[in-house]
N, C-alpha and C. Protein backbone atom coordinates (compact mmCIF):
# COMPACT_ATOMS: atom_id res chain seq x y z
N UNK A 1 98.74 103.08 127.57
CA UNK A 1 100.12 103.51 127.49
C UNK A 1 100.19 104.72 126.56
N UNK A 2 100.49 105.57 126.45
CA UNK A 2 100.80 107.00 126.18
C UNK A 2 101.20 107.24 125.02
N UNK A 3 101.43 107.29 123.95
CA UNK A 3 102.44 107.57 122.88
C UNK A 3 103.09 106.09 122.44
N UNK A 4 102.32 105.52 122.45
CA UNK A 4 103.05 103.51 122.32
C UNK A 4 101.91 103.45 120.34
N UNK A 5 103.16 102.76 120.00
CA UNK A 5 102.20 102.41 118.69
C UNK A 5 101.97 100.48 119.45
N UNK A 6 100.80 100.51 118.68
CA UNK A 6 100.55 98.89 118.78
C UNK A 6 100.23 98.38 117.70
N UNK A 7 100.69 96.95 117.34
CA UNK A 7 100.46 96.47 115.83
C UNK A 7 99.30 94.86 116.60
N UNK A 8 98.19 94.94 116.20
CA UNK A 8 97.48 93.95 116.49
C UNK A 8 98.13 92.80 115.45
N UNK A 9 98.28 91.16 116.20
CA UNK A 9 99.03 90.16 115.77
C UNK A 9 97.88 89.34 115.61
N UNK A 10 97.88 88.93 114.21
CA UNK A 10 97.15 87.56 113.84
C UNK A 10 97.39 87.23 112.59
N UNK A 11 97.24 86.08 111.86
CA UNK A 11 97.31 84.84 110.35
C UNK A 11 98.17 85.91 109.61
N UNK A 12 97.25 87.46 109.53
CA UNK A 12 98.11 88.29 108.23
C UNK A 12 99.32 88.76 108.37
N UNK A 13 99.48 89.20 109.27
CA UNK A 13 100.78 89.51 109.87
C UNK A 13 101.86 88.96 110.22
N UNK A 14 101.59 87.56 110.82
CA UNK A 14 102.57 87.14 111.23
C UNK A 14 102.34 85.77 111.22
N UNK A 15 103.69 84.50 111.11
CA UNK A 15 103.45 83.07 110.77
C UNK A 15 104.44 82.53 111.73
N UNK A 16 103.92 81.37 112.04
CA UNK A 16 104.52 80.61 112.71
C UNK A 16 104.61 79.21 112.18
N UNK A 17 105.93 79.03 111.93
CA UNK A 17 106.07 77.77 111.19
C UNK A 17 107.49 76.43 112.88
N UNK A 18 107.36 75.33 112.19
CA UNK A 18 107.97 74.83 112.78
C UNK A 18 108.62 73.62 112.10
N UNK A 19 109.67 73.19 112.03
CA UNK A 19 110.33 72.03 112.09
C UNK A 19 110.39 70.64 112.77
N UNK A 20 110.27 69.54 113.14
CA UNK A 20 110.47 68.44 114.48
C UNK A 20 111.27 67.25 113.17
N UNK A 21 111.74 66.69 113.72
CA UNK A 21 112.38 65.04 112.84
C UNK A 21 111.71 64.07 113.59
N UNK A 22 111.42 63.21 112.65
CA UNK A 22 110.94 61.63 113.07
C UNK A 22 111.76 60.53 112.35
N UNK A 23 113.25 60.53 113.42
CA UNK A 23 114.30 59.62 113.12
C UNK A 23 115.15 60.39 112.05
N UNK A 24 115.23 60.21 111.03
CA UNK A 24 116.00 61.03 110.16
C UNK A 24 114.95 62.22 109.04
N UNK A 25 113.50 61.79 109.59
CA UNK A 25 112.58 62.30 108.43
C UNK A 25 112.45 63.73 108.85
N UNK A 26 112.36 64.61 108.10
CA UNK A 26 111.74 66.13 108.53
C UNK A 26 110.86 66.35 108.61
N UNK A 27 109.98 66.34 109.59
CA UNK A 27 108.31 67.12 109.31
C UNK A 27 108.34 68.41 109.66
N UNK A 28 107.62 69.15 108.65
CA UNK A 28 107.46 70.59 108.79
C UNK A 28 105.85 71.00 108.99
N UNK A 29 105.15 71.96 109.35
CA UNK A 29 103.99 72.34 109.42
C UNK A 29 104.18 74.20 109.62
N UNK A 30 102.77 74.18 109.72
CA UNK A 30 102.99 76.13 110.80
C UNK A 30 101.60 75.60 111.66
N UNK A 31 101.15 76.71 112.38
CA UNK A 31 100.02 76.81 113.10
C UNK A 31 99.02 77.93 112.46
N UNK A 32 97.93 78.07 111.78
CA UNK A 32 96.91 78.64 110.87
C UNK A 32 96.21 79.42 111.94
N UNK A 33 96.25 79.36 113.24
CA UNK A 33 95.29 80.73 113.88
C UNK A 33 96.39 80.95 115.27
N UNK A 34 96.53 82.69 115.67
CA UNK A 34 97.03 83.11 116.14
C UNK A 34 96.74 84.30 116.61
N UNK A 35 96.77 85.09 117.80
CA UNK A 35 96.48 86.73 117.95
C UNK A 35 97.70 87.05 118.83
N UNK A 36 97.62 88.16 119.11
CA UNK A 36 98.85 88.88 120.00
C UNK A 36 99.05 90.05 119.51
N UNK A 37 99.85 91.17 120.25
CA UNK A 37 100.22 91.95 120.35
C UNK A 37 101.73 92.61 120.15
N UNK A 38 102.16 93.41 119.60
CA UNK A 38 103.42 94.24 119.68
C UNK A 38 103.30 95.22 120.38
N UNK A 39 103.88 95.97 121.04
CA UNK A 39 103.30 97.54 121.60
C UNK A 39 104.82 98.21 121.77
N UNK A 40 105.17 98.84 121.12
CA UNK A 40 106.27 99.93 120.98
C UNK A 40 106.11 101.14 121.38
N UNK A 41 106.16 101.60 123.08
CA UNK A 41 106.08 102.89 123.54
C UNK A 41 107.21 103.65 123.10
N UNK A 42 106.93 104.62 122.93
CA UNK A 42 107.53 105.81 122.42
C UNK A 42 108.68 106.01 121.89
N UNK A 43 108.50 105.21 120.64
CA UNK A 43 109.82 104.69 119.77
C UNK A 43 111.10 104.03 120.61
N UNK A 44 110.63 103.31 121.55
CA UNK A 44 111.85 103.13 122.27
C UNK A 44 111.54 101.21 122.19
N UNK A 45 112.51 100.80 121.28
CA UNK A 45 112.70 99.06 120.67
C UNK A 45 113.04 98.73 121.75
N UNK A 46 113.91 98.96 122.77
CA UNK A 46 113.86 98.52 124.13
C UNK A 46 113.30 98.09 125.12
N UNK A 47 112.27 98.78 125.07
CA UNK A 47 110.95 98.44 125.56
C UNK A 47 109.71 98.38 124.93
N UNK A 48 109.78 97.43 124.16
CA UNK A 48 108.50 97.05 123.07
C UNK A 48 108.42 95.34 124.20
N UNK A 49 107.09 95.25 124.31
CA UNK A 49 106.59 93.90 124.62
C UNK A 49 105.79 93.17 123.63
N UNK A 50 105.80 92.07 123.48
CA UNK A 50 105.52 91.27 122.20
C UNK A 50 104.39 89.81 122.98
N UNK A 51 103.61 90.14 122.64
CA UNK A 51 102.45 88.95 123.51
C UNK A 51 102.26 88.08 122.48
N UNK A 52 101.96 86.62 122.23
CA UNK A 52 101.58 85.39 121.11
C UNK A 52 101.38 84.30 121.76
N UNK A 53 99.83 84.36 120.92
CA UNK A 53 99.12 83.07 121.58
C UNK A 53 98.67 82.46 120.19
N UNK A 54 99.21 80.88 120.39
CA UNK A 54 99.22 80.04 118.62
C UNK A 54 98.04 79.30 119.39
N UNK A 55 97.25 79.21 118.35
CA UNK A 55 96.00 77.83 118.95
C UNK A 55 96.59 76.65 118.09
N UNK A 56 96.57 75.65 119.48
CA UNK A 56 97.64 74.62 118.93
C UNK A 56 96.92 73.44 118.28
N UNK A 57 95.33 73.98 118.26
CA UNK A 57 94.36 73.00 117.43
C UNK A 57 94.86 73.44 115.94
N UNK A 58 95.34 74.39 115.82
CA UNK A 58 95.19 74.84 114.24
C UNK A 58 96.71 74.53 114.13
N UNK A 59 97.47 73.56 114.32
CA UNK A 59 98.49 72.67 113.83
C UNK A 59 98.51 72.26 112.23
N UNK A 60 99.21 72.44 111.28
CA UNK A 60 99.14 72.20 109.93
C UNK A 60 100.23 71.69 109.22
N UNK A 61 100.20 70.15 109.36
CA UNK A 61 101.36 69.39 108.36
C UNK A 61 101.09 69.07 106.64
N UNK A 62 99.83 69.12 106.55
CA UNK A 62 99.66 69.22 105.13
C UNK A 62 98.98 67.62 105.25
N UNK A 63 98.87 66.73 106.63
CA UNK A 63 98.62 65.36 106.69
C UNK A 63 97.67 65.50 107.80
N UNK A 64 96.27 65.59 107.28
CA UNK A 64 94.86 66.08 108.26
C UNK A 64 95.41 64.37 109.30
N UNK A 65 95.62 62.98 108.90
CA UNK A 65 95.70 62.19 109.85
C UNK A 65 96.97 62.55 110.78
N UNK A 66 97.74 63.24 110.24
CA UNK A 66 98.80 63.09 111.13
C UNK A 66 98.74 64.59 112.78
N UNK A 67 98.11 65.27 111.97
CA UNK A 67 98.04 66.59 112.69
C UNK A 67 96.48 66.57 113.37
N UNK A 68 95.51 66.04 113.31
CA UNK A 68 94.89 65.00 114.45
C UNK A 68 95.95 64.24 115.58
N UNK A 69 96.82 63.17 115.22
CA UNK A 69 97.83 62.91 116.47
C UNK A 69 97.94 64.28 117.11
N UNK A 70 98.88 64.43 116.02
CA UNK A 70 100.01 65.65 116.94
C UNK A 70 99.02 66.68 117.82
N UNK A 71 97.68 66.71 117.70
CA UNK A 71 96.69 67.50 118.26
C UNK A 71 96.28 66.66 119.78
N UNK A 72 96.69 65.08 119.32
CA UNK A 72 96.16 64.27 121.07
C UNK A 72 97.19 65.16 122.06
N UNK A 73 96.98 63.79 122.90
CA UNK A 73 97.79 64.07 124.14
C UNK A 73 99.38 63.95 124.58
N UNK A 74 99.08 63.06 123.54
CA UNK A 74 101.05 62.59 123.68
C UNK A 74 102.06 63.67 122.89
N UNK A 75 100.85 64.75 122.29
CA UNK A 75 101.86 65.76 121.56
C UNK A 75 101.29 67.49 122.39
N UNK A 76 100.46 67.60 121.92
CA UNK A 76 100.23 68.95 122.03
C UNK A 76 99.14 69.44 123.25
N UNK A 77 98.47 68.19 122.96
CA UNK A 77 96.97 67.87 124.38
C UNK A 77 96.11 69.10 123.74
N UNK A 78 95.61 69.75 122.89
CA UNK A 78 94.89 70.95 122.31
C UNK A 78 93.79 70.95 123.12
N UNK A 79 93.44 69.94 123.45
CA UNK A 79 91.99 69.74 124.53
C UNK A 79 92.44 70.37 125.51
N UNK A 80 93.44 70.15 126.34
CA UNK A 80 93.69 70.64 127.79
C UNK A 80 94.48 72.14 127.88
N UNK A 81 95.21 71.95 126.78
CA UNK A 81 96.25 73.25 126.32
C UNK A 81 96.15 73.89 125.24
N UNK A 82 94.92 74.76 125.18
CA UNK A 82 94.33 75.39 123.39
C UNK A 82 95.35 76.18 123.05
N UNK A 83 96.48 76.94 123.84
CA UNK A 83 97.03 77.81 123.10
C UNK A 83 98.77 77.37 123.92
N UNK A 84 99.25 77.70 122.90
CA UNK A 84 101.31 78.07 123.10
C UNK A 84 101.07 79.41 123.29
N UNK A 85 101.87 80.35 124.52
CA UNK A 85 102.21 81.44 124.33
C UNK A 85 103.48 81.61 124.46
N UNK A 86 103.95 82.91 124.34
CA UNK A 86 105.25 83.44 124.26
C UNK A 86 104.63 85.02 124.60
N UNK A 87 105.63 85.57 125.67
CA UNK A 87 105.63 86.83 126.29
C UNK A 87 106.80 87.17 126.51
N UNK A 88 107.03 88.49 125.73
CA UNK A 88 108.20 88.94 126.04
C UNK A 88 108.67 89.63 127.42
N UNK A 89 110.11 89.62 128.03
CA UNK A 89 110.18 90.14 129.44
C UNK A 89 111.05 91.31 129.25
N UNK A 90 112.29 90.86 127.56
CA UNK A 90 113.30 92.34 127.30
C UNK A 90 113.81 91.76 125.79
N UNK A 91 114.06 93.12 125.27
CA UNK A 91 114.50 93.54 124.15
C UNK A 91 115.67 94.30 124.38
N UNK A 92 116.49 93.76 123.53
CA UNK A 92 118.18 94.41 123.58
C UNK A 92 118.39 94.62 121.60
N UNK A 93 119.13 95.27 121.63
CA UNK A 93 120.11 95.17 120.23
C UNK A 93 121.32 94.52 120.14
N UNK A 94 121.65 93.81 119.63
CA UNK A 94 123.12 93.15 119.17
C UNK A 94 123.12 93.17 117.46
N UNK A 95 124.01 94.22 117.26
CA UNK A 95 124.84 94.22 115.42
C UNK A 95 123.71 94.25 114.83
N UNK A 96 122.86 95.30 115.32
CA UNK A 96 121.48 95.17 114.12
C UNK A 96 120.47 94.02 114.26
N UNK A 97 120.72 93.23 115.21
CA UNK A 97 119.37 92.04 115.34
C UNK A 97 118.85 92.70 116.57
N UNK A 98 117.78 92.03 116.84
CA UNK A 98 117.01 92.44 118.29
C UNK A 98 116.98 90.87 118.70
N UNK A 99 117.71 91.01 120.23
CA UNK A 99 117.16 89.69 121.28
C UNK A 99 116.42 90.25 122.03
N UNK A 100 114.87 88.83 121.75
CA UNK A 100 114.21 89.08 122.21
C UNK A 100 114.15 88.18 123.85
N UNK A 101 114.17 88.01 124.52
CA UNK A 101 114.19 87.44 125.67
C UNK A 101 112.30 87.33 126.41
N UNK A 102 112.05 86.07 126.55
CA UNK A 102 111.05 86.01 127.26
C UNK A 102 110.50 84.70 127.67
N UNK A 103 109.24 84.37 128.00
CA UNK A 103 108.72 83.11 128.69
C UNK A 103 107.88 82.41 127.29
N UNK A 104 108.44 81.08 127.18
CA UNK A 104 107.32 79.98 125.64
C UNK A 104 106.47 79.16 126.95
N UNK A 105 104.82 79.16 126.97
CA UNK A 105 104.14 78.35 127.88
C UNK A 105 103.67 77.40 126.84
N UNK A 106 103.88 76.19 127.20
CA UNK A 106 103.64 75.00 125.87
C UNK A 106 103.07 73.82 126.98
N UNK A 107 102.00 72.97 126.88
CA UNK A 107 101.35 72.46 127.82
C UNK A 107 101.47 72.40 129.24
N UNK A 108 101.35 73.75 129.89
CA UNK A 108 101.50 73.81 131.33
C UNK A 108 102.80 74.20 132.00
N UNK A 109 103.81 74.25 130.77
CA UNK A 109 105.38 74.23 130.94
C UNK A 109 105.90 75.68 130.63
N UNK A 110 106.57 76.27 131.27
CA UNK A 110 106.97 77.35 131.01
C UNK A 110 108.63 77.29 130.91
N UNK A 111 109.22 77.98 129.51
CA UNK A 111 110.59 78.07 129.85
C UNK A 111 111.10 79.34 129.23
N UNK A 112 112.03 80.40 130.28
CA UNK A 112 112.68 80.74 129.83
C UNK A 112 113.71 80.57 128.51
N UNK A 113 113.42 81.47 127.64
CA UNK A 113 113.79 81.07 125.93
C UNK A 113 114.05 82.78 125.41
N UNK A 114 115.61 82.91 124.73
CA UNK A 114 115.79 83.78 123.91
C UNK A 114 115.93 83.74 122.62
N UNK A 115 115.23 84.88 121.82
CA UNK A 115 115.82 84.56 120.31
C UNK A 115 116.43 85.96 119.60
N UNK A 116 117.27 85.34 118.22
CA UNK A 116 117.92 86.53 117.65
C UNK A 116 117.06 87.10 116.67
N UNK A 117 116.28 88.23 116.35
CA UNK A 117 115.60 88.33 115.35
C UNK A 117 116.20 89.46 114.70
N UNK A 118 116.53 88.90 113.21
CA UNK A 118 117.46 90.13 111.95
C UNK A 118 115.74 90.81 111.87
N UNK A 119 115.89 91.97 110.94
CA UNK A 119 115.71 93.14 110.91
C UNK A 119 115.23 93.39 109.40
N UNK A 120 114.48 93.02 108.33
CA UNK A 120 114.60 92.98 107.16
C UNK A 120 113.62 93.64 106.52
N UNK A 121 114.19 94.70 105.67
CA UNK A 121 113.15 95.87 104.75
C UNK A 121 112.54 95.01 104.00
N UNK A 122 111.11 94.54 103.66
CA UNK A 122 110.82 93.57 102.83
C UNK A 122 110.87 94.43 100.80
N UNK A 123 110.42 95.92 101.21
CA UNK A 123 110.03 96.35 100.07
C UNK A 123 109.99 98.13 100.53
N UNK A 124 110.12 99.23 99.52
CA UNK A 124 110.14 100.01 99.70
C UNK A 124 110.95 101.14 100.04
N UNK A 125 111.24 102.05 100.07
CA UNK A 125 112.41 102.96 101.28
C UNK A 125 112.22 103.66 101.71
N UNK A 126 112.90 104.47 102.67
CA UNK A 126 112.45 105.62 103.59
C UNK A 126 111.19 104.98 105.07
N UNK A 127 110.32 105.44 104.33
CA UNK A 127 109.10 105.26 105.63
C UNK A 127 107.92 104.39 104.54
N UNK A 128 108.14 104.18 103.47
CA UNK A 128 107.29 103.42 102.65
C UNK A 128 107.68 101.96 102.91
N UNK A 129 106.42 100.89 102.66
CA UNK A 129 106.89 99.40 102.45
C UNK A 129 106.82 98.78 103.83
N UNK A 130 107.43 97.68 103.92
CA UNK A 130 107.36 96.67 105.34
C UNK A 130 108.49 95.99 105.47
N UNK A 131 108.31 96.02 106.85
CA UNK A 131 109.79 95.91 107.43
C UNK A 131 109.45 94.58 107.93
N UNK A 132 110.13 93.21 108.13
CA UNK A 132 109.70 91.75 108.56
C UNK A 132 110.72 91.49 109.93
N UNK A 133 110.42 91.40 110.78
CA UNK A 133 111.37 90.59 112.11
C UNK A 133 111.40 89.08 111.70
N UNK A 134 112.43 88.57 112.02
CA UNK A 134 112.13 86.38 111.90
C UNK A 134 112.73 86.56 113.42
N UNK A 135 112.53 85.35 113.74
CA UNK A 135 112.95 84.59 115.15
C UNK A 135 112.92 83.00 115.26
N UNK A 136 114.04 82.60 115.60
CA UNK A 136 113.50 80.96 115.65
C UNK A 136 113.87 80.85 117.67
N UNK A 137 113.17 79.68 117.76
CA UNK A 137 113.41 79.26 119.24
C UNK A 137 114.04 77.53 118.81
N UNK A 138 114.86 76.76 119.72
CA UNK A 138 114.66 75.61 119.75
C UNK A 138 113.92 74.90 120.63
N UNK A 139 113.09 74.34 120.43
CA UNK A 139 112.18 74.15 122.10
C UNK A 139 112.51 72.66 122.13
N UNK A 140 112.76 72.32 123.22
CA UNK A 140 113.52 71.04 124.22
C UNK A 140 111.86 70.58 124.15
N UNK A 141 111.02 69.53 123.14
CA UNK A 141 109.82 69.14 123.40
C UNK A 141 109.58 68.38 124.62
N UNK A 142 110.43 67.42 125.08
CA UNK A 142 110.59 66.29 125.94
C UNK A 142 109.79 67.28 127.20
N UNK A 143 110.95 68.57 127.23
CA UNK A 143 110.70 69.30 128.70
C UNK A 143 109.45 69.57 128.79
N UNK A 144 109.16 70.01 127.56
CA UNK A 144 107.40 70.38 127.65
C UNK A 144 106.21 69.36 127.74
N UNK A 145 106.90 68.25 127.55
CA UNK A 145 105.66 67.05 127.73
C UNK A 145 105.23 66.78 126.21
N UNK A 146 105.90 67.09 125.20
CA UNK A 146 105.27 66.91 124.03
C UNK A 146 106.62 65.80 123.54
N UNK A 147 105.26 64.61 122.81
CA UNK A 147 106.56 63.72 121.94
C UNK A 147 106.50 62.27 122.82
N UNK A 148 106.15 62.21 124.26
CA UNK A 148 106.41 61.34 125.37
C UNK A 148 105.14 60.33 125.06
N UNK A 149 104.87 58.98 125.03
CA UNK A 149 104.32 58.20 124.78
C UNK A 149 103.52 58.22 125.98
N UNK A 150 102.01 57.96 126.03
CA UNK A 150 100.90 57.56 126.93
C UNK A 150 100.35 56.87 126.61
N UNK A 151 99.51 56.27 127.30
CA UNK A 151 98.42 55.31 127.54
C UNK A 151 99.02 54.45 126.47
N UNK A 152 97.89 53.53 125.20
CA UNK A 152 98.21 52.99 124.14
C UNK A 152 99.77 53.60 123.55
N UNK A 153 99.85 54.64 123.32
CA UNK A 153 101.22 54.74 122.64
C UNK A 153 102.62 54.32 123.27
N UNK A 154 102.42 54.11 124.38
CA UNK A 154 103.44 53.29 124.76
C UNK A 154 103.57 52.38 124.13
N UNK A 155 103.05 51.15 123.38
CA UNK A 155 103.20 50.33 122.63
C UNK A 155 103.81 50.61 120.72
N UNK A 156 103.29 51.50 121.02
CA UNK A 156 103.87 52.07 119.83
C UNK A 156 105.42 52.40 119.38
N UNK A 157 106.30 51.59 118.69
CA UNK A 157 107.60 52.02 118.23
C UNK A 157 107.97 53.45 117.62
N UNK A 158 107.21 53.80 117.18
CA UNK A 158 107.42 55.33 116.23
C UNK A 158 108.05 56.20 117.64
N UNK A 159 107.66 56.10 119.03
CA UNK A 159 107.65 56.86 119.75
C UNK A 159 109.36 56.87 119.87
N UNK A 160 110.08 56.04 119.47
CA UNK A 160 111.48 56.27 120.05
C UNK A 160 111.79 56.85 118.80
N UNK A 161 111.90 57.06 117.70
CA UNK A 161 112.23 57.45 116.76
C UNK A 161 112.16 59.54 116.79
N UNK A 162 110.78 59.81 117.50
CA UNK A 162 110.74 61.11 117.72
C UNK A 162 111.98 62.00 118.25
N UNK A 163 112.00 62.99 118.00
CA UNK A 163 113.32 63.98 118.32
C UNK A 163 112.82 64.51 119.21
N UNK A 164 113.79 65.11 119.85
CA UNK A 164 113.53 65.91 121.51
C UNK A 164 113.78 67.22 121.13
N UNK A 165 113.59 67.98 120.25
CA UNK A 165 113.36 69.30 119.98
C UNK A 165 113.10 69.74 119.40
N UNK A 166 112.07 70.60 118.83
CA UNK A 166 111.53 70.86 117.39
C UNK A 166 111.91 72.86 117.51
N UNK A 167 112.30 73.14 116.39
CA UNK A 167 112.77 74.50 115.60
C UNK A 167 111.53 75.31 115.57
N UNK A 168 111.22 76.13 116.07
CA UNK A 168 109.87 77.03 115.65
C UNK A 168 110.45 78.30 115.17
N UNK A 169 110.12 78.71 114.44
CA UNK A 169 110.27 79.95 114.15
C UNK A 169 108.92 81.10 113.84
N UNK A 170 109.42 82.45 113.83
CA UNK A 170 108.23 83.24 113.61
C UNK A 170 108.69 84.66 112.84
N UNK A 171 107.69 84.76 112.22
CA UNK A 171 108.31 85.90 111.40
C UNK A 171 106.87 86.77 111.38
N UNK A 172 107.42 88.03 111.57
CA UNK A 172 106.09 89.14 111.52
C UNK A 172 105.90 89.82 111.04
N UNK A 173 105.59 90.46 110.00
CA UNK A 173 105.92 92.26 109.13
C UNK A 173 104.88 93.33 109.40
N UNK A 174 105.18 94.40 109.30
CA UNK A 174 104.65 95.34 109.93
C UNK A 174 105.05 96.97 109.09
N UNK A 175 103.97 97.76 108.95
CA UNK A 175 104.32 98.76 108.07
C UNK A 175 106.04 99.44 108.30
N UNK A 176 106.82 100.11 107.60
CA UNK A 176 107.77 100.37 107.83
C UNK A 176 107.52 102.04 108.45
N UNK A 177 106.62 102.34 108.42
CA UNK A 177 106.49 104.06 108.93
C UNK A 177 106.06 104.41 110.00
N UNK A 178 105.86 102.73 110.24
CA UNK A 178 104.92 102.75 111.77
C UNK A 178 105.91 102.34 112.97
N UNK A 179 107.13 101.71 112.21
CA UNK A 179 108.25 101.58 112.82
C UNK A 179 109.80 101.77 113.21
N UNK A 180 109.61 102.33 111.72
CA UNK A 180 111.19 102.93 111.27
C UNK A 180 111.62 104.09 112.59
N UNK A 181 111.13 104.91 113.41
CA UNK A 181 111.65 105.63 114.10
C UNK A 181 112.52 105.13 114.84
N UNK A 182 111.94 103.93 115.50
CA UNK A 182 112.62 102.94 116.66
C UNK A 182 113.54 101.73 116.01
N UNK A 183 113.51 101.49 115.06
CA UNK A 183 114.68 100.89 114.76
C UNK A 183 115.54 101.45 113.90
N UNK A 184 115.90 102.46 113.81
CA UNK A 184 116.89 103.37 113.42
C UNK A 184 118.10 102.89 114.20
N UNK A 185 117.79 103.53 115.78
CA UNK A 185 118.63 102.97 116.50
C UNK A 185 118.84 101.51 116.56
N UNK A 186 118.44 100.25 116.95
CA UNK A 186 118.46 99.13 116.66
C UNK A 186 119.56 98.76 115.53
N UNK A 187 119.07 99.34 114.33
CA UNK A 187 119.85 99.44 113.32
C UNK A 187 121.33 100.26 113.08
N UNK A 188 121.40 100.68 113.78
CA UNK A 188 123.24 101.54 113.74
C UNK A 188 122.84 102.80 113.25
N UNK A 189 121.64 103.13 112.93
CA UNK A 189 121.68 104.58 111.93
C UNK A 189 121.30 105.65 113.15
């Protein structure tokens, strides 16, 4: 592509954390390995495509027994399904955020999913420092096959207690000089 900046996506750059409840409890984690792509042709935020692939073995609750489960089958299947992606299809502006619009593939399941991502100078001004995008998705787990009791866990009570949607969010930063042209506009300026 011609005049496109590209920001290579992985651990340093960018995090992916998530939320799920078990009954009233909160479990939180992120996912520790990740690659993907940004590619911003010719300062135009409009058409920037955003590629992310989480390896869903590298699941991290802070509870090595618990994130083993969440790694079987009745959650994530990491054996059959090594990676979550997300591919973007369009980028719009609304009041200074960017919606991002695109496809989350989460064990075999694909769903159309948009998010609002603010816009935030982390440090610096002008063309110095880093600029951070966030984004959260809510993902409907049930739809994706994650959370649903198999084999032995059918016997298992914990399984009704699980929530049917867990909060992911993602946040990315990226030099501000490498980007500031194209979100000028984005930004009202």
């Amino acid at each position: 592509m011609r005049d496109a900046t590209r920001f290579t996506l992985d651990a340093r750059t960018m995090r992916v954390t998530f939320t799920a409840w078990l009954g009233p409890l909160r479990v939180e984690g992120y996912f520790g390995e990740l690659h993907g792509a940004l590619v911003l042709p010719n300062t135009d935020i409009e058409r920037a495509t955003l590629e992310v692939a989480v390896a869903a073995a590298s699941i991290d609750t802070g509870m090595p027994m618990r994130d083993r489960h969440l790694r079987g089958p009745s959650f994530l299947d990491a054996d059959r399904y090594p990676h979550i992606t997300f591919s973007s299809r369009r980028v719009s502006r609304d009041n200074g955020d960017l919606l991002v619009a695109g496809v989350l593939a989460l064990r075999g399941e694909t769903r159309e999913m948009v998010t609002r991502c603010p816009v935030h100078r982390m440090d610096g001004e002008g063309i110095a420092g880093r600029i951070a995008f966030s984004g959260a998705l809510d993902v409907p787990s049930h739809a994706h096959g994650v959370g649903i009791a198999r084999g032995l866990d059918l016997l298992n009570p914990i399984f009704l207690a699980v929530g049917k949607r867990v909060q992911v969010e993602a946040r990315l930063v990226v030099p501000a000089m490498r980007l500031l042209p194209a979100l000028l506009p984005a930004l009202g300026h």
